[in-house]
Protein backbone atom coordinates (compact mmCIF):
# COMPACT_ATOMS: atom_id res chain seq x y z
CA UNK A 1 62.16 -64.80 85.84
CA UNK A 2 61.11 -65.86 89.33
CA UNK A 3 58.92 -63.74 91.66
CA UNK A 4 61.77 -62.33 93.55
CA UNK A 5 63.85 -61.41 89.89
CA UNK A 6 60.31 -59.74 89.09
CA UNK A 7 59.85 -57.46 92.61
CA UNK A 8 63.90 -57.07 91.80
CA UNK A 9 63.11 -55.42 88.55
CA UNK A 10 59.53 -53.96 89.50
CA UNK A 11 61.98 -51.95 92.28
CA UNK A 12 64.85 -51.23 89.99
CA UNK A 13 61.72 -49.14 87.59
CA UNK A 14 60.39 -47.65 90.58
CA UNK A 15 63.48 -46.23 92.16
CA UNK A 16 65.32 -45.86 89.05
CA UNK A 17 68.54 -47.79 91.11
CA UNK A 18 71.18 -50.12 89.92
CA UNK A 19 74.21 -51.70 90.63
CA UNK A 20 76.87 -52.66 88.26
CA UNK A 21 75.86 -55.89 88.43
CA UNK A 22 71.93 -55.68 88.00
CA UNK A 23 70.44 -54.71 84.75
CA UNK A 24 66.95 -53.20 84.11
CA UNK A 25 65.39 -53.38 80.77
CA UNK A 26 62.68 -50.44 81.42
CA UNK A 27 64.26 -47.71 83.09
CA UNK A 28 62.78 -45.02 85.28
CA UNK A 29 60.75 -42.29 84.20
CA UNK A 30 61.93 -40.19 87.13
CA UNK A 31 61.53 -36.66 87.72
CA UNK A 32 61.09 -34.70 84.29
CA UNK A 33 63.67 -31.84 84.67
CA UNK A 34 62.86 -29.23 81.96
CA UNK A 35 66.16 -27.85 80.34
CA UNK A 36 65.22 -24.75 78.80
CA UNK A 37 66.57 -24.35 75.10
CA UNK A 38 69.59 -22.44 73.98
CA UNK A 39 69.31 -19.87 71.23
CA UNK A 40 72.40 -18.94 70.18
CA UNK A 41 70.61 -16.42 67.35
CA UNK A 42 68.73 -14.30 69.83
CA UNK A 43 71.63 -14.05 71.80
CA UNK A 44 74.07 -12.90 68.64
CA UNK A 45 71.09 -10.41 67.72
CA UNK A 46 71.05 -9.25 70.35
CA UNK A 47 74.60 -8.43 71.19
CA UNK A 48 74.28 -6.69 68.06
CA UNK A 49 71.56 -4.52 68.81
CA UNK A 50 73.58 -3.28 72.18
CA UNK A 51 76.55 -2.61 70.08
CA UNK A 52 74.77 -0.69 67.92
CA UNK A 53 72.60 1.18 70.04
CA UNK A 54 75.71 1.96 72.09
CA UNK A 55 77.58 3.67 69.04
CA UNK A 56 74.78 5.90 68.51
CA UNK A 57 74.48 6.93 72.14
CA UNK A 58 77.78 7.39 72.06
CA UNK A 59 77.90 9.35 68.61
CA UNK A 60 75.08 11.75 70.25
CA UNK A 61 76.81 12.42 73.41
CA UNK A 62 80.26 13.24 71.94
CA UNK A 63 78.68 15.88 69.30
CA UNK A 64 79.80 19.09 69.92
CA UNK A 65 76.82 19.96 67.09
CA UNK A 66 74.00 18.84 69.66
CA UNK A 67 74.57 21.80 72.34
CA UNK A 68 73.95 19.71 74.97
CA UNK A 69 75.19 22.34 77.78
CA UNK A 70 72.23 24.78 75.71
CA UNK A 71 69.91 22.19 76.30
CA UNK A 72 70.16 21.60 80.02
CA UNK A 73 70.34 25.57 80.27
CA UNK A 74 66.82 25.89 78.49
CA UNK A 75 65.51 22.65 80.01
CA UNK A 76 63.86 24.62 82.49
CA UNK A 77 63.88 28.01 81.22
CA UNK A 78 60.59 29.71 82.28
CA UNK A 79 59.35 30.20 78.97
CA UNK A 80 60.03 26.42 78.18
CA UNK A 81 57.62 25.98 81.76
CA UNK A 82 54.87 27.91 80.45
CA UNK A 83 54.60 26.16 77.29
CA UNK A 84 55.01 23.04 78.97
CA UNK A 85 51.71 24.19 81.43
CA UNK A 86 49.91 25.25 78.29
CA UNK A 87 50.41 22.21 76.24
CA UNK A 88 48.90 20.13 79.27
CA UNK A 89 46.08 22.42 79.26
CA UNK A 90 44.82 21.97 75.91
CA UNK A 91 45.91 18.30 75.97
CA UNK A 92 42.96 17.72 78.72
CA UNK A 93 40.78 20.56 77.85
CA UNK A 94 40.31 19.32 74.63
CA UNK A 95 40.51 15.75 75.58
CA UNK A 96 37.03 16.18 77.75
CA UNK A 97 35.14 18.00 74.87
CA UNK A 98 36.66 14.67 72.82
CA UNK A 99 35.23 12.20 75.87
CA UNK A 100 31.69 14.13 76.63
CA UNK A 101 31.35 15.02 72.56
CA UNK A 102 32.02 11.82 71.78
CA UNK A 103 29.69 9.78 74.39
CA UNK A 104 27.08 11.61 72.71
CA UNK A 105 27.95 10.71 69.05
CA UNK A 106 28.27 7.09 69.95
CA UNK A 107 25.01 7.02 71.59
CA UNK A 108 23.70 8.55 68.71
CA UNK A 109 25.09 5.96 66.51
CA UNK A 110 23.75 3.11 68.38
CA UNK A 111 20.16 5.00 68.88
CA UNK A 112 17.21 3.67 66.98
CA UNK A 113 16.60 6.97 65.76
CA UNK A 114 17.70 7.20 61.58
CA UNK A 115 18.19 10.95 62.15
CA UNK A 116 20.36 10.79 65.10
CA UNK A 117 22.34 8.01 63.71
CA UNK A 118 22.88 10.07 60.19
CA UNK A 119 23.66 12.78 61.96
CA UNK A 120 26.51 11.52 64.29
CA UNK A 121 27.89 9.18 60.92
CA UNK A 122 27.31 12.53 58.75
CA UNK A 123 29.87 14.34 61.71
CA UNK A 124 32.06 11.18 62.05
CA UNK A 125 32.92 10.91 58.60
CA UNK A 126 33.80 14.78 58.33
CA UNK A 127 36.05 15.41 61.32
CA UNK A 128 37.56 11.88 60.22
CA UNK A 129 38.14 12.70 56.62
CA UNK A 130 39.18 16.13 56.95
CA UNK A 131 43.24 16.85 58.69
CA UNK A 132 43.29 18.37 61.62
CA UNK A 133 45.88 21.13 60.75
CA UNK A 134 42.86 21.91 58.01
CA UNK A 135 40.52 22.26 61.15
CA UNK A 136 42.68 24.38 63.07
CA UNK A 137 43.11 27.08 60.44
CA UNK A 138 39.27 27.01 59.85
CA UNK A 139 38.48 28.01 62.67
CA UNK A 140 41.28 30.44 63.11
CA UNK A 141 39.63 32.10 59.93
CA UNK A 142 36.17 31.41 61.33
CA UNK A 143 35.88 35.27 61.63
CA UNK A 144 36.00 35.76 57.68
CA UNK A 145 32.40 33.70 57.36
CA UNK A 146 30.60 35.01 60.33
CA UNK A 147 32.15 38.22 61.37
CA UNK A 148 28.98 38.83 63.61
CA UNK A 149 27.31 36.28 65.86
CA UNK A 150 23.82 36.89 66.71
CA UNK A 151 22.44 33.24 67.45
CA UNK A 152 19.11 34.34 66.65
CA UNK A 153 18.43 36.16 69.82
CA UNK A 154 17.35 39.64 69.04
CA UNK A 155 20.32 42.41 70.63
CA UNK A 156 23.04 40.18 70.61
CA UNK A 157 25.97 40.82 68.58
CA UNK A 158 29.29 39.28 69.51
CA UNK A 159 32.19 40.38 67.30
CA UNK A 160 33.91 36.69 65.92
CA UNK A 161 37.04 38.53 66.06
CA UNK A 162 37.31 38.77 69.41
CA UNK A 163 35.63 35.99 70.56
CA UNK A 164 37.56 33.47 68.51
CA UNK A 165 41.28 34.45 69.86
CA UNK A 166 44.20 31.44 68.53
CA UNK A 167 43.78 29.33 72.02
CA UNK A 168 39.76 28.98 71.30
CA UNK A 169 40.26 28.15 67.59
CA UNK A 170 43.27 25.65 68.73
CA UNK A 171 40.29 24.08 71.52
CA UNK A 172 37.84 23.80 69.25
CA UNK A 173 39.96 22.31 66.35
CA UNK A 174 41.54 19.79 68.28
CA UNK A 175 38.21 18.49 70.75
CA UNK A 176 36.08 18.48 68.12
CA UNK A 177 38.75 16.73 65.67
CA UNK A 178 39.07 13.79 68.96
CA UNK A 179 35.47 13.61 69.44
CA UNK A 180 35.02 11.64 66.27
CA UNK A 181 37.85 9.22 67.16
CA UNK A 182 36.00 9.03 70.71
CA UNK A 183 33.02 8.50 69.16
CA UNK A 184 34.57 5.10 67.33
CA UNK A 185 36.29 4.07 70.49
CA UNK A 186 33.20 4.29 72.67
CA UNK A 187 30.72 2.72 69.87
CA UNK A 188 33.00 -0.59 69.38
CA UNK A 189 33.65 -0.79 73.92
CA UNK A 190 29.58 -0.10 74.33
CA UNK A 191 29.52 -2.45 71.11
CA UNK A 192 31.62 -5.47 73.09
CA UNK A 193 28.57 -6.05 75.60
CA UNK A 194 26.96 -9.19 75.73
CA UNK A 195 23.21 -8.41 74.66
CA UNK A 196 22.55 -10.60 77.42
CA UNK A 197 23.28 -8.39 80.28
CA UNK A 198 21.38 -5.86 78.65
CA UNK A 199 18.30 -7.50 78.15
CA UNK A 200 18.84 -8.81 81.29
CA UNK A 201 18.61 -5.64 83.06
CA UNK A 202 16.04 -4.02 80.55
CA UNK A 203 13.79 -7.45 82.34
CA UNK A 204 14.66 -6.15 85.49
CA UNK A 205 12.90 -3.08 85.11
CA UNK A 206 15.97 -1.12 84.52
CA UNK A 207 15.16 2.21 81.87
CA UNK A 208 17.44 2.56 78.84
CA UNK A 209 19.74 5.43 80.04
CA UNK A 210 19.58 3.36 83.60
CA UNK A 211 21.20 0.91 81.46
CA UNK A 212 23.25 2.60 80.02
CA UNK A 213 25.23 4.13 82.95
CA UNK A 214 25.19 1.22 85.49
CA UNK A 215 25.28 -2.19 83.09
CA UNK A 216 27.21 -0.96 80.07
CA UNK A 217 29.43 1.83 80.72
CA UNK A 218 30.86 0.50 83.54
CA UNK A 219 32.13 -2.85 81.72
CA UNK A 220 32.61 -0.53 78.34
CA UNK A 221 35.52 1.13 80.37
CA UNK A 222 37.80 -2.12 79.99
CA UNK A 223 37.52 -1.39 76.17
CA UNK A 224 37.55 1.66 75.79
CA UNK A 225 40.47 2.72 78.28
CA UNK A 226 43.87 1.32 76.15
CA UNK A 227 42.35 3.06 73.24
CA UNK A 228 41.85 6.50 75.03
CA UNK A 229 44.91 5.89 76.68
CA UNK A 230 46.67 6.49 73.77
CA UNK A 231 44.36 9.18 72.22
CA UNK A 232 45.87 11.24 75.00
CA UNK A 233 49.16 10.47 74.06
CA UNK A 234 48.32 11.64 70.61
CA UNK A 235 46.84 14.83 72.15
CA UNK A 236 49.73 15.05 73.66
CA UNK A 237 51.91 15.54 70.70
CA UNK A 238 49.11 16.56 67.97
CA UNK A 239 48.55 20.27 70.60
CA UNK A 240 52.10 21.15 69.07
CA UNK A 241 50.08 21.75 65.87
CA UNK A 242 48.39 24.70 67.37
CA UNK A 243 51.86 26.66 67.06
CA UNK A 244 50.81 27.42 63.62
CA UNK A 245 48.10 29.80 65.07
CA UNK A 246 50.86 31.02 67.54
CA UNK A 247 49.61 29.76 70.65
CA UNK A 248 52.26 29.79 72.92
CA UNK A 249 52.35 25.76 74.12
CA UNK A 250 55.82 23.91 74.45
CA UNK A 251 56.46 23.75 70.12
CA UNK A 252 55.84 27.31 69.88
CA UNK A 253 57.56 28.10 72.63
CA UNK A 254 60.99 27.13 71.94
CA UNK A 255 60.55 28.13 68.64
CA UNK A 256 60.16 31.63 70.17
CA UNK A 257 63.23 31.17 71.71
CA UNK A 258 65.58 29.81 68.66
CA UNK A 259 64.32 32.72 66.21
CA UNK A 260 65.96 34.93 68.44
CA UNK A 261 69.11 32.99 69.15
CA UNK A 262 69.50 30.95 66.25
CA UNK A 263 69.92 27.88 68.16
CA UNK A 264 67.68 25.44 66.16
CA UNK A 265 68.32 22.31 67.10
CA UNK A 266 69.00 22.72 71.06
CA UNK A 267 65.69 24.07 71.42
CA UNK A 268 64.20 21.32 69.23
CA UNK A 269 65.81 18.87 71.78
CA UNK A 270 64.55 21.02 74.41
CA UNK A 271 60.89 19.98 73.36
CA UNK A 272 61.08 16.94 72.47
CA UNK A 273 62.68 15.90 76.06
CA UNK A 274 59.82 17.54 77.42
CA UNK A 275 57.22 15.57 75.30
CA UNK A 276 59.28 12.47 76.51
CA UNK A 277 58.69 13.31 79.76
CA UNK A 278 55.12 13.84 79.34
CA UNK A 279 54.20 10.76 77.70
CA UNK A 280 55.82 8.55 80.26
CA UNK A 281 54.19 9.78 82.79
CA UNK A 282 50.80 9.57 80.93
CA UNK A 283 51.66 6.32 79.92
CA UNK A 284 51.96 5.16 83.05
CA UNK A 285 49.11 6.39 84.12
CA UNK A 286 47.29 4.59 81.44
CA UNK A 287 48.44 1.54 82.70
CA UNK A 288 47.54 2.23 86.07
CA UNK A 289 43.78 2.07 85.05
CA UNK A 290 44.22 -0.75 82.73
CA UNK A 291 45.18 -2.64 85.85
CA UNK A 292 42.41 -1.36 88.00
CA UNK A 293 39.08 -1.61 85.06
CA UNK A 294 40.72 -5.23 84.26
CA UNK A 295 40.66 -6.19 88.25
CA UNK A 296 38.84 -9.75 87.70
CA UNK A 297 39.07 -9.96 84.52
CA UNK A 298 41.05 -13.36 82.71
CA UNK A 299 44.25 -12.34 80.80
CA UNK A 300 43.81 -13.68 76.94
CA UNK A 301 47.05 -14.18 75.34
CA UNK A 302 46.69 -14.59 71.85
CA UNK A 303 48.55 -16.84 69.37
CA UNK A 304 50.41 -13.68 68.07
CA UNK A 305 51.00 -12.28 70.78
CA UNK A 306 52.90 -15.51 72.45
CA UNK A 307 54.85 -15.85 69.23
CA UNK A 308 56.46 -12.19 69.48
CA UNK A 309 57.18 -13.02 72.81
CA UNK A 310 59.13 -16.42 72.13
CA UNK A 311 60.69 -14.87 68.86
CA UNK A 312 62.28 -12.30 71.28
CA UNK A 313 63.23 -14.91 74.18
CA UNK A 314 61.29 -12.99 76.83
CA UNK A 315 59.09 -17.10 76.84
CA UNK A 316 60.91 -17.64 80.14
CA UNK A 317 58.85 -14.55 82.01
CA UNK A 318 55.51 -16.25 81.09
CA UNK A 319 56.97 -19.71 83.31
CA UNK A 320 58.09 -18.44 86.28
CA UNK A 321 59.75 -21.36 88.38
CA UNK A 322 60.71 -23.46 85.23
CA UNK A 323 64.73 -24.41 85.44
């Protein structure tokens, strides 16, 4: 082949043209043009899964047995309201003396101090072991083992009775119940610190509680956030235990209501919209400070993780741009 058969073929490979006449052996590499797969099984499982989900929507709706026009006339009912306001009340009340309680215990567990770490295991390891409906009636019977409290101070005698009323027992049951979960959660995000930092700061001059509250907690929170996120979710639902010491949150509420009416099951729908309700709007609440402790942060997608994603088809999201 002569020089001009040779800048012939070199331009045939670099602009991928021919005529019907000219022939290339190599031919261009061009543009790569990324065809993304078909999967006919995701979309058959799919259809499937709308079908089906679609018959029982539809076999709710059209049941007469539901009492769907009694639950959109309790949905509100002011009863339903107060329970609603009560459940969120012990929900955070009890999720602070989880938080606070909890900070404490963890601390103690990482201390160098043998009795403050026995202790907080020693109180880990009960509240953990022992179910929380248990708890709760403990301490509504907390009356029966100390009818009298005195505290050691001389003229002091506070009748149990009274002071323990179904709300307090339900408070105390439930926050000191979290505080050992709290106490995990904030160990393993104080736990995820590189030693570095600390030592670090500990060179710097920095004292240990110094430490504590401006190098650790504050990069601690993008651990221990998710986690708590969904302990109040939990709280959420778990306060509906507390009807059992009839405190009037949203369970106990509409159970008031169906004893007298008879209307089980609307009421029970009643509630459960309401806890719906609730935990969305937690939930996305929870997000909300994912997104703002993770600010800076680099987004590790594990192996896992990327296989659920491409076993449901949802790969395309994750390459944006790709045709």
């Amino acid at each position: 082949m002569g020089h001009a058969g040779e800048l012939d073929l070199h331009r045939c490979i670099v602009t991928g043209a021919m005529t019907a006449t000219e022939t290339c052996e190599t031919q261009s590499p061009g543009v790569a043009r990324v065809v993304r797969q078909r999967h006919l099984g995701r979309w058959l499982s799919g259809g499937v899964m709308v079908v089906l989900v679609a018959l029982a929507l539809r076999s709710v709706a059209t049941n007469d047995r539901f009492g769907w026009p009694l639950v959109a006339g309790y949905l509100f009912d002011p009863q339903i309201l107060e329970g609603v306001r009560l459940t969120l009340v012990l929900t955070f009340v009890c999720m602070a003396i989880g938080i606070v309680l909890g900070t404490v215990l963890a601390v103690m567990r990482l201390s160098a101090n043998p009795v403050a770490q026995a202790l907080a295991f020693a109180y880990v390891g009960f509240f953990r072991g022992t179910p929380v409906l248990v708890q709760l009636i403990f301490w509504f019977n907390f009356a029966a083992l100390y009818p009298h409290l005195s505290f050691g101070i001389p003229g002091v005698d506070i009748d149990a009775n009274a002071l323990i009323s179904p709300v307090l027992a339900g408070v105390l049951g439930l926050g000191l119940h979290e505080a050992a979960y709290m106490a995990e959660i904030i160990r393993g995000g104080i736990g995820s610190i590189d030693v570095g930092q600390i030592e670090a700061a500990r060179a710097l001059g920095l004292r240990k509680n110094q430490v504590l509250r401006r190098i650790v907690l504050p990069q601690a929170m993008r651990v221990i956030v998710p986690p708590t996120g969904n302990e109040v979710v939990g709280m959420l639902k778990t306060s509906s235990l507390v009807s059992v010491l009839a405190v009037g949150e949203l369970l106990y509420s509409a159970q008031l209501i169906y004893a007298s009416n008879y209307q089980t099951i609307p009421l029970l729908i009643v509630a459960s919209l309401w806890y719906l309700v609730l935990t969305a709007v937690l939930s996305a609440g929870q997000m909300r400070l994912e997104r703002h402790f993770a600010r800076g942060s680099v987004e590790i997608r594990t192996a896992a993780a990327e296989w659920v994603r491409g076993w449901l088809g949802l790969g395309h999201l994750a390459r944006r741009g790709v045709r």
